[in-house]
PDB file of N, CA and C in Angstrom:
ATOM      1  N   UNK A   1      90.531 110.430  93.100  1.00  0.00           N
ATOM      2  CA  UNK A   1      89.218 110.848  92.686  1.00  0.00           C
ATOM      3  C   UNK A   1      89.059 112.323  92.988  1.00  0.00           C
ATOM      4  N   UNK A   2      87.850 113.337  92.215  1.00  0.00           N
ATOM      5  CA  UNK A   2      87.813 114.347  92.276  1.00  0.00           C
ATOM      6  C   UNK A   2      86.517 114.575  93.416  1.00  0.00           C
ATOM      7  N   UNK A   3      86.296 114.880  94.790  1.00  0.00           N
ATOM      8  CA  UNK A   3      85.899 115.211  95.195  1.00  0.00           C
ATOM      9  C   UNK A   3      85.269 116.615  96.084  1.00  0.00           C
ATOM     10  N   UNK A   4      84.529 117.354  95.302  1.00  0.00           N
ATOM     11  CA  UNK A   4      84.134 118.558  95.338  1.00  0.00           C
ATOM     12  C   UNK A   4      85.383 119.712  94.904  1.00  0.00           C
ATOM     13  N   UNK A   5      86.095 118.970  94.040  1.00  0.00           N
ATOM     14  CA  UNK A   5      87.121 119.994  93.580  1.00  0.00           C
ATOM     15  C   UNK A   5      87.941 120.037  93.717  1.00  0.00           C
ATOM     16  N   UNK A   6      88.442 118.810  95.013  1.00  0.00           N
ATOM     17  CA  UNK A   6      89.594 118.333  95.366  1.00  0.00           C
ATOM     18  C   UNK A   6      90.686 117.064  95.307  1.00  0.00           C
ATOM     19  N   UNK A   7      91.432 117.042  94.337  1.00  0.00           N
ATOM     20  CA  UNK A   7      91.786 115.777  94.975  1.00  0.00           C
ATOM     21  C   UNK A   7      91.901 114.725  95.874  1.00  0.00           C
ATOM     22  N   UNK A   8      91.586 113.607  96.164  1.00  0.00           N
ATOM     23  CA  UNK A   8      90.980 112.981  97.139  1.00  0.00           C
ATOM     24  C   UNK A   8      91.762 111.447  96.845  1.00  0.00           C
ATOM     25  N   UNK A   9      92.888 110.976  97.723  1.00  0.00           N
ATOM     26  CA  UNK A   9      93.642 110.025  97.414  1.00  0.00           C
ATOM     27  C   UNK A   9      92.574 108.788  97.912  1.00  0.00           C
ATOM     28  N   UNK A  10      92.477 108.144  97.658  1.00  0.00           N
ATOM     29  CA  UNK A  10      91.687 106.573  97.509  1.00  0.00           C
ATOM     30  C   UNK A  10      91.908 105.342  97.883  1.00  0.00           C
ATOM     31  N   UNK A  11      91.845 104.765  99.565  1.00  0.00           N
ATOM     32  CA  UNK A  11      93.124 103.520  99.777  1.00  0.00           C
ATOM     33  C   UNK A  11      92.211 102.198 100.159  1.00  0.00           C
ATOM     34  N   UNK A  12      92.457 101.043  99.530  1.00  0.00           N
ATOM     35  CA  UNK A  12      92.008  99.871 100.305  1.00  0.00           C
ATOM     36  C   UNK A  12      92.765  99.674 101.161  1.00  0.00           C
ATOM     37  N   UNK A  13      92.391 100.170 102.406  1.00  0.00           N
ATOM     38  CA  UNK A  13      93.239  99.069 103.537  1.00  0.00           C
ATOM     39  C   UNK A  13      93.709  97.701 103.497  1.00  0.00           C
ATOM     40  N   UNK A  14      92.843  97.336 102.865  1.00  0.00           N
ATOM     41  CA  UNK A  14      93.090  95.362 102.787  1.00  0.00           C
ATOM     42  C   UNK A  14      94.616  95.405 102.214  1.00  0.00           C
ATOM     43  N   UNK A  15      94.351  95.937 101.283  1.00  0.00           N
ATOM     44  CA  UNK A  15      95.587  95.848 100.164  1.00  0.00           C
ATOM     45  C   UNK A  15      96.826  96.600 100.659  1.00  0.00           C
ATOM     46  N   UNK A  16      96.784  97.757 101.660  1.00  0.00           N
ATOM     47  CA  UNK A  16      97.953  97.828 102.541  1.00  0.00           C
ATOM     48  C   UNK A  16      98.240  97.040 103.638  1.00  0.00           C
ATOM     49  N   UNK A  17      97.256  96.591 104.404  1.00  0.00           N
ATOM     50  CA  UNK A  17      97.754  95.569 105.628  1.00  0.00           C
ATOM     51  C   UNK A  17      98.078  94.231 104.837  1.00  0.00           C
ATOM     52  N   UNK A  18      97.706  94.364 103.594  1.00  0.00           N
ATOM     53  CA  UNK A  18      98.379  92.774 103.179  1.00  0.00           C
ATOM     54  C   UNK A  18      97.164  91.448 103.967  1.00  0.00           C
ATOM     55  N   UNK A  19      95.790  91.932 103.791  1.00  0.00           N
ATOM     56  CA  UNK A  19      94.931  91.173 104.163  1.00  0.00           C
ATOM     57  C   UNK A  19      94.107  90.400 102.817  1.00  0.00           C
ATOM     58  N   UNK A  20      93.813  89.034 102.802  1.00  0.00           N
ATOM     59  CA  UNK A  20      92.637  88.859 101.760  1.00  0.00           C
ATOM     60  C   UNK A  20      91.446  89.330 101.468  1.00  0.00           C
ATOM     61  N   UNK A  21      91.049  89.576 100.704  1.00  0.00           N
ATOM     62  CA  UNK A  21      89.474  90.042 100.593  1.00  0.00           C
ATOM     63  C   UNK A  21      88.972  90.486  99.548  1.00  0.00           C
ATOM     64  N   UNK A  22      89.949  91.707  99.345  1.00  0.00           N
ATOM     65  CA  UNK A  22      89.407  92.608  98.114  1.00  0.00           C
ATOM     66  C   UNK A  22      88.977  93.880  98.251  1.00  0.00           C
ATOM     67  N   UNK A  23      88.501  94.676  97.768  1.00  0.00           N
ATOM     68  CA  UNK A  23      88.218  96.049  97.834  1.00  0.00           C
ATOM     69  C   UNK A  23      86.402  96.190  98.177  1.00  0.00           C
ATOM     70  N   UNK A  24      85.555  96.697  98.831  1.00  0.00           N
ATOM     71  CA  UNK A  24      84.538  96.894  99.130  1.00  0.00           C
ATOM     72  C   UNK A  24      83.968  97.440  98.247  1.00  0.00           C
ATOM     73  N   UNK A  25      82.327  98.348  98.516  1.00  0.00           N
ATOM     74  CA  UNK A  25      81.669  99.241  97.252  1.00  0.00           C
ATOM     75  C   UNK A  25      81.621 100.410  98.008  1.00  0.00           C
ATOM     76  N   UNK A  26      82.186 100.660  98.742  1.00  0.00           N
ATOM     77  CA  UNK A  26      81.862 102.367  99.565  1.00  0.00           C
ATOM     78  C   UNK A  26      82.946 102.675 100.372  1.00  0.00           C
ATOM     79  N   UNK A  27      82.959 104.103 100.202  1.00  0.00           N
ATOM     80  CA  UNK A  27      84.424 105.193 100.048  1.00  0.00           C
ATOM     81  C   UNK A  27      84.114 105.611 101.442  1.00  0.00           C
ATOM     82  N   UNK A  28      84.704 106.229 101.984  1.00  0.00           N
ATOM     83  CA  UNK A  28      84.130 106.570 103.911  1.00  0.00           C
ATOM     84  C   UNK A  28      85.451 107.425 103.143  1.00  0.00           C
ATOM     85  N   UNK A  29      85.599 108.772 103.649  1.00  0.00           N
ATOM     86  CA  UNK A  29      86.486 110.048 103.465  1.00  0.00           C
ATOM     87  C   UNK A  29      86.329 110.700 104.799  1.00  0.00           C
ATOM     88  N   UNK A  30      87.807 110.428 105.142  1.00  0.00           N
ATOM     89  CA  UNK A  30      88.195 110.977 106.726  1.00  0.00           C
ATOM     90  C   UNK A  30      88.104 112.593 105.908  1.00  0.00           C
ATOM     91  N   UNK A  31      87.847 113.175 107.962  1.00  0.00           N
ATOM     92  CA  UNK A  31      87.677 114.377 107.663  1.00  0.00           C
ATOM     93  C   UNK A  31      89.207 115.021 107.717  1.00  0.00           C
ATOM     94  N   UNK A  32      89.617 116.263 106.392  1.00  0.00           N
ATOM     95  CA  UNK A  32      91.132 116.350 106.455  1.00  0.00           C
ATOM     96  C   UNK A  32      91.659 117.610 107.371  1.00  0.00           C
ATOM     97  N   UNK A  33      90.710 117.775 108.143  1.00  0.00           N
ATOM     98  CA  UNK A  33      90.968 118.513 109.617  1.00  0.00           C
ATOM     99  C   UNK A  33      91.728 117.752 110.437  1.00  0.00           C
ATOM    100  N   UNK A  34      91.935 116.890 110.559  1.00  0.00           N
ATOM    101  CA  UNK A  34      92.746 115.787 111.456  1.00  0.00           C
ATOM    102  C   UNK A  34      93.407 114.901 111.000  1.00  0.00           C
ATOM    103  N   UNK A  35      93.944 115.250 109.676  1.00  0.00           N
ATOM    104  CA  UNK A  35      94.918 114.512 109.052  1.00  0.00           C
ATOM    105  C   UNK A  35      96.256 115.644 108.776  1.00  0.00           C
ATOM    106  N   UNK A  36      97.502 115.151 109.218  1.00  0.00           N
ATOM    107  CA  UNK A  36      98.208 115.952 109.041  1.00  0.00           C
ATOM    108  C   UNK A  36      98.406 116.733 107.641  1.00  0.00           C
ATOM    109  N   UNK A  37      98.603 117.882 107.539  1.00  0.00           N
ATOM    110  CA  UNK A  37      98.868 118.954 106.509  1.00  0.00           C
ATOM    111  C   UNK A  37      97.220 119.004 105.491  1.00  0.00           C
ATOM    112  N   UNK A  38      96.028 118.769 106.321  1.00  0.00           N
ATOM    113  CA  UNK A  38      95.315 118.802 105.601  1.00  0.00           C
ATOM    114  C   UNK A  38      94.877 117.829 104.575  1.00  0.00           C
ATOM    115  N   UNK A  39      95.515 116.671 104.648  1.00  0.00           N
ATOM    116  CA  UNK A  39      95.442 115.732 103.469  1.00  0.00           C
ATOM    117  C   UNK A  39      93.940 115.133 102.707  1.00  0.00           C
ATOM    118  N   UNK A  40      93.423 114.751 101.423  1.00  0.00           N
ATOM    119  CA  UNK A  40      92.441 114.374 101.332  1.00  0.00           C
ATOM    120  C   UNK A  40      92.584 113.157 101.203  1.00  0.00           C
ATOM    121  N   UNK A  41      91.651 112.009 102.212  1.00  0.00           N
ATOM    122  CA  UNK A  41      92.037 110.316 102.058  1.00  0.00           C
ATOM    123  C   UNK A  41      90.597 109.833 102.268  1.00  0.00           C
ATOM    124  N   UNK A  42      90.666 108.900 101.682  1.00  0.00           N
ATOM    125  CA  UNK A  42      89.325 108.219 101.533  1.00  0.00           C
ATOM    126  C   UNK A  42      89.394 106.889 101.639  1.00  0.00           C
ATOM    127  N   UNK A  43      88.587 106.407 102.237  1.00  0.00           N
ATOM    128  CA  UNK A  43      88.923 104.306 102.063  1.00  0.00           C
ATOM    129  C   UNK A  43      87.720 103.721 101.981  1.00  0.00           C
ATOM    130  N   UNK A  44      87.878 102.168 100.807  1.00  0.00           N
ATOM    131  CA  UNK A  44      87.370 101.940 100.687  1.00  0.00           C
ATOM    132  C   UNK A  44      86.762 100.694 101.325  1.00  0.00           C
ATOM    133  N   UNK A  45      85.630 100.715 102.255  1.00  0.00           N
ATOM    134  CA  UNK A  45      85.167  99.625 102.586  1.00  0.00           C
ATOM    135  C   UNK A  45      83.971  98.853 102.592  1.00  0.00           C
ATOM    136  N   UNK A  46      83.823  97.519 102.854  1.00  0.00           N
ATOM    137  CA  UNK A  46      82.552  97.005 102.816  1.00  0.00           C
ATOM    138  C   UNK A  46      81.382  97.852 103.453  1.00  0.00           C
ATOM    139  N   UNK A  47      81.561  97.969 104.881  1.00  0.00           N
ATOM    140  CA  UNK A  47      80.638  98.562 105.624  1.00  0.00           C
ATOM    141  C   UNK A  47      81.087  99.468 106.574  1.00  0.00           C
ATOM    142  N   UNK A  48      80.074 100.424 107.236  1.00  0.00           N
ATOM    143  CA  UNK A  48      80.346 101.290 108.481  1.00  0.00           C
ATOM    144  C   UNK A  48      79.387 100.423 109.170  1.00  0.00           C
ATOM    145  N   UNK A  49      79.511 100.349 110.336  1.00  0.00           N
ATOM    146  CA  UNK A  49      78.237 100.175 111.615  1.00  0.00           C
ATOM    147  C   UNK A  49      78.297 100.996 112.541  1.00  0.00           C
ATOM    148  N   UNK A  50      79.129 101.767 112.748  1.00  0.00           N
ATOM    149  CA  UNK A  50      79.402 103.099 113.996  1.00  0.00           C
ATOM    150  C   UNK A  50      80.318 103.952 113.596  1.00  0.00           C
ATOM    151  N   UNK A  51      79.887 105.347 113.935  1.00  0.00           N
ATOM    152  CA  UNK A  51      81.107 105.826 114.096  1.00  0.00           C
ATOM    153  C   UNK A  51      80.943 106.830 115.656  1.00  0.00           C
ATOM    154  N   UNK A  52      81.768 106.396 116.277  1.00  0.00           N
ATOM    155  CA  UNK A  52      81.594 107.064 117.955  1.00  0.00           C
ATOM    156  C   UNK A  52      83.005 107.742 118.602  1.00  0.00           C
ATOM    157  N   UNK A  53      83.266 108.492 118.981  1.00  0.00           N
ATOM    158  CA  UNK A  53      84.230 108.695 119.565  1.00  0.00           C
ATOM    159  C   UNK A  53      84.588 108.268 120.956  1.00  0.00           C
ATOM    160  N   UNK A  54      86.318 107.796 121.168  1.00  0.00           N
ATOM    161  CA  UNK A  54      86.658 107.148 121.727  1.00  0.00           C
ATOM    162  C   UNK A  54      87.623 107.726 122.580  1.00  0.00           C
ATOM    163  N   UNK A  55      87.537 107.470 124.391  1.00  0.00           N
ATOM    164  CA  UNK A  55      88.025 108.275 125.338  1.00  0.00           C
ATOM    165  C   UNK A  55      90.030 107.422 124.810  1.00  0.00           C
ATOM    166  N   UNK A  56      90.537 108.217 124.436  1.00  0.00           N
ATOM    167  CA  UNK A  56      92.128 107.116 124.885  1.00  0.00           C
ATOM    168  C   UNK A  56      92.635 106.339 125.697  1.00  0.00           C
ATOM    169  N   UNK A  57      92.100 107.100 126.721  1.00  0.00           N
ATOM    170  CA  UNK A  57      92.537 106.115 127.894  1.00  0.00           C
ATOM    171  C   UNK A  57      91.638 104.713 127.894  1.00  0.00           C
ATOM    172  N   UNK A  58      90.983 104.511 126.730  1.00  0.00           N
ATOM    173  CA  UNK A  58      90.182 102.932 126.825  1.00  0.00           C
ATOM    174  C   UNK A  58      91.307 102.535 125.563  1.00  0.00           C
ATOM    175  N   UNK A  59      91.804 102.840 125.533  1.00  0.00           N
ATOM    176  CA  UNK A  59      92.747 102.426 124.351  1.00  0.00           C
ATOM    177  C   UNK A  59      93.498 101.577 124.744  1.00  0.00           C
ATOM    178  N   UNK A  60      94.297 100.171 124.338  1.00  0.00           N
ATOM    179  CA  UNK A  60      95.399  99.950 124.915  1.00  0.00           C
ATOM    180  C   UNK A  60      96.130  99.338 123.630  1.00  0.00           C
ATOM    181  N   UNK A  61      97.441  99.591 124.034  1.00  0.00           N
ATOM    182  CA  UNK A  61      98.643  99.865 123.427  1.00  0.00           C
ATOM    183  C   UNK A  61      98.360  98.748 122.375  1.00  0.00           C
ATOM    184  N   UNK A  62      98.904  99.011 120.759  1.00  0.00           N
ATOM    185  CA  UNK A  62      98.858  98.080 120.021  1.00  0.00           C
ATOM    186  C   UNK A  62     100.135  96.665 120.254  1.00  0.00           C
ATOM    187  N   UNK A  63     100.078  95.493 119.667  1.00  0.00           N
ATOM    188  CA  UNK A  63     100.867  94.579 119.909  1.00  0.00           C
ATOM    189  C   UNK A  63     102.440  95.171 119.454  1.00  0.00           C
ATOM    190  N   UNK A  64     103.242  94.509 119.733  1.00  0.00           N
ATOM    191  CA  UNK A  64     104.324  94.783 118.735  1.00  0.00           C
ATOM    192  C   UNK A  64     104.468  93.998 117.698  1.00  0.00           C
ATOM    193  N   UNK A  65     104.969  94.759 117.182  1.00  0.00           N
ATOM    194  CA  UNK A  65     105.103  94.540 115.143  1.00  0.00           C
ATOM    195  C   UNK A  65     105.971  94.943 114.894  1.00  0.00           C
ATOM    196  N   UNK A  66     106.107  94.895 113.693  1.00  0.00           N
ATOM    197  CA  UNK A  66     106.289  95.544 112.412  1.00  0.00           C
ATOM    198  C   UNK A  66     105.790  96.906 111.961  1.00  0.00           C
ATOM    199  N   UNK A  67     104.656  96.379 112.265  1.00  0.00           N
ATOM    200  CA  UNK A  67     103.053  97.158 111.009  1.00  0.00           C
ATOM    201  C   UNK A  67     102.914  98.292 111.907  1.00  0.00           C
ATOM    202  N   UNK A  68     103.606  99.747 111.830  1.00  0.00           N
ATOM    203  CA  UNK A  68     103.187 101.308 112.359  1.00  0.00           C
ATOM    204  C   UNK A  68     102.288 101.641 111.997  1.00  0.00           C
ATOM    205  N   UNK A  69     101.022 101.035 111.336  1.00  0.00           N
ATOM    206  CA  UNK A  69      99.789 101.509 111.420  1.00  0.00           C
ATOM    207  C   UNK A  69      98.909 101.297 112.127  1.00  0.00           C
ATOM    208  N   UNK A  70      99.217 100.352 113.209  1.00  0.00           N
ATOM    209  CA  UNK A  70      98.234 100.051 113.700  1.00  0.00           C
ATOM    210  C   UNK A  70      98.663 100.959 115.076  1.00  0.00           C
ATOM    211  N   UNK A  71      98.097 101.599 115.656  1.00  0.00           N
ATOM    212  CA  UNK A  71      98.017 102.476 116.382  1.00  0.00           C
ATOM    213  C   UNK A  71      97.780 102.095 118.368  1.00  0.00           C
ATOM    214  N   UNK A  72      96.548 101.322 118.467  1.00  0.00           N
ATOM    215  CA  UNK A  72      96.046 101.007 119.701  1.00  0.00           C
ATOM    216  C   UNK A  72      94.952  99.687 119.180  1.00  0.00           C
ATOM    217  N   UNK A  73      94.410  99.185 120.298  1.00  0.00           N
ATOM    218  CA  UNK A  73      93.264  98.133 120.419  1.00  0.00           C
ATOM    219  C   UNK A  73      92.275  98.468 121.607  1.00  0.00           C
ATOM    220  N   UNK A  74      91.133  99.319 120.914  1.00  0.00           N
ATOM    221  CA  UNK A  74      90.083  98.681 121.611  1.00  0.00           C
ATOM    222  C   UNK A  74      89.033  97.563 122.293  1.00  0.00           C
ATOM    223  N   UNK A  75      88.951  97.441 122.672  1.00  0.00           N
ATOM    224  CA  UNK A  75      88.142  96.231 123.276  1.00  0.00           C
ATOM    225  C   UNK A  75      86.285  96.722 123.629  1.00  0.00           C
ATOM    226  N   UNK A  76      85.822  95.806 122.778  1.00  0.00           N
ATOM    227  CA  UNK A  76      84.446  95.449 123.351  1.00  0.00           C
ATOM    228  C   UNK A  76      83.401  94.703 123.614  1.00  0.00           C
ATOM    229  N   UNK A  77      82.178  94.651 123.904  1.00  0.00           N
ATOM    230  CA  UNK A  77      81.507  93.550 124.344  1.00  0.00           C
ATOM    231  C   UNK A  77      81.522  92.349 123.707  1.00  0.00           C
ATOM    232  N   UNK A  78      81.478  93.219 121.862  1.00  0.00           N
ATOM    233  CA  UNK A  78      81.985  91.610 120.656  1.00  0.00           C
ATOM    234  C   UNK A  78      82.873  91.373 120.162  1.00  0.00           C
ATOM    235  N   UNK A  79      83.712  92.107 120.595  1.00  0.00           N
ATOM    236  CA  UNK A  79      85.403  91.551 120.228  1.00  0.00           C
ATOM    237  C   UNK A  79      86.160  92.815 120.493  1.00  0.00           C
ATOM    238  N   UNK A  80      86.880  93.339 119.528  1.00  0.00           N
ATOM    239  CA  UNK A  80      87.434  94.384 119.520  1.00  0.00           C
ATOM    240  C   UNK A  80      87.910  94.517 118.385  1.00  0.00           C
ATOM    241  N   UNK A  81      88.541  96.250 118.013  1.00  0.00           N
ATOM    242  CA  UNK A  81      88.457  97.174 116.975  1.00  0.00           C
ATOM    243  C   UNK A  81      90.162  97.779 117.240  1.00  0.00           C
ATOM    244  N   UNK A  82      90.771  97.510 116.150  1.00  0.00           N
ATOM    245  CA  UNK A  82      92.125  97.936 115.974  1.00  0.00           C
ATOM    246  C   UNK A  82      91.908  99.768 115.657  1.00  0.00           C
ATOM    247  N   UNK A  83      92.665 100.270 116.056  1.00  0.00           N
ATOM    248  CA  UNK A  83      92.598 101.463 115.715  1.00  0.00           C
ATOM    249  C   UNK A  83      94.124 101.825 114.800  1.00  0.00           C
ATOM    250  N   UNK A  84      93.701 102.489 113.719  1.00  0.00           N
ATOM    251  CA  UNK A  84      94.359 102.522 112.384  1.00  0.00           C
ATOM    252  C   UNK A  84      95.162 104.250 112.227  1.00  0.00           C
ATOM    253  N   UNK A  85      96.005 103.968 111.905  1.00  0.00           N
ATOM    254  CA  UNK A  85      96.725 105.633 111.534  1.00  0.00           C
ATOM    255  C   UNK A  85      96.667 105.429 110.019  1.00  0.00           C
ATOM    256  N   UNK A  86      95.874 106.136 109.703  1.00  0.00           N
ATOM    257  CA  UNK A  86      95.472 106.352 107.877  1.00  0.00           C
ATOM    258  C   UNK A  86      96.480 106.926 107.245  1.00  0.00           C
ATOM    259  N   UNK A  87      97.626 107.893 108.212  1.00  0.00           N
ATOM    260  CA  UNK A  87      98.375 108.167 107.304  1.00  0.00           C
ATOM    261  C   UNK A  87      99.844 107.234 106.908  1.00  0.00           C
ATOM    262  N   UNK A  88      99.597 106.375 107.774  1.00  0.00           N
ATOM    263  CA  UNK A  88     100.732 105.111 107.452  1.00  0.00           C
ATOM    264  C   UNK A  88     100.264 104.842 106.751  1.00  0.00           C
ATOM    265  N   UNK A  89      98.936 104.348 106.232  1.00  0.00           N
ATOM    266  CA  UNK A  89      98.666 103.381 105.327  1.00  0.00           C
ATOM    267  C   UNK A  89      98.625 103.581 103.557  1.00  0.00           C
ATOM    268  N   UNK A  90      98.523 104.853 103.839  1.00  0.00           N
ATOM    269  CA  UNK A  90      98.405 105.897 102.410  1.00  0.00           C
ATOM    270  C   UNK A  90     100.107 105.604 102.143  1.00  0.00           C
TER     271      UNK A  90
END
């Protein structure tokens, strides 16, 4: 997609982790300051409910796999939140 002039690559996660579901109605576009070489990526999902930043050291190590996108696992009061490397998934 063309976003403000830029190309802007477009990913369902679902459809890279190989999850059921389907594609959502809203685009969330990481900022490409913190994506290596500048990249433009966008994903599409159902919903946001937060976005907060997170100390690392609450991080703990993802399971072992396969799957190099998944990065770490947070934990919280209602479950917990996988933390994702967007540029594996692209």
């Amino acid at each position: 997609m063309d976003l403000r002039g830029r190309t802007t690559s477009v990913l369902d996660p679902t459809t890279a982790l190989g999850i059921e579901g389907g594609a959502g109605e809203r685009i969330v576009v990481l900022d490409p300051e913190r994506l290596p070489e500048g990249e433009a990526l966008g994903w599409i999902v159902d919903a946001v409910r937060q976005v907060v930043d997170v100390d690392p050291g609450l991080v703990d190590e993802a399971p072992v796999g396969d799957d190099d996108a998944v990065r770490g696992v947070l934990k919280r009061d209602d479950g917990f939140v996988l933390w994702l490397d967007p540029t594996e998934l692209a």
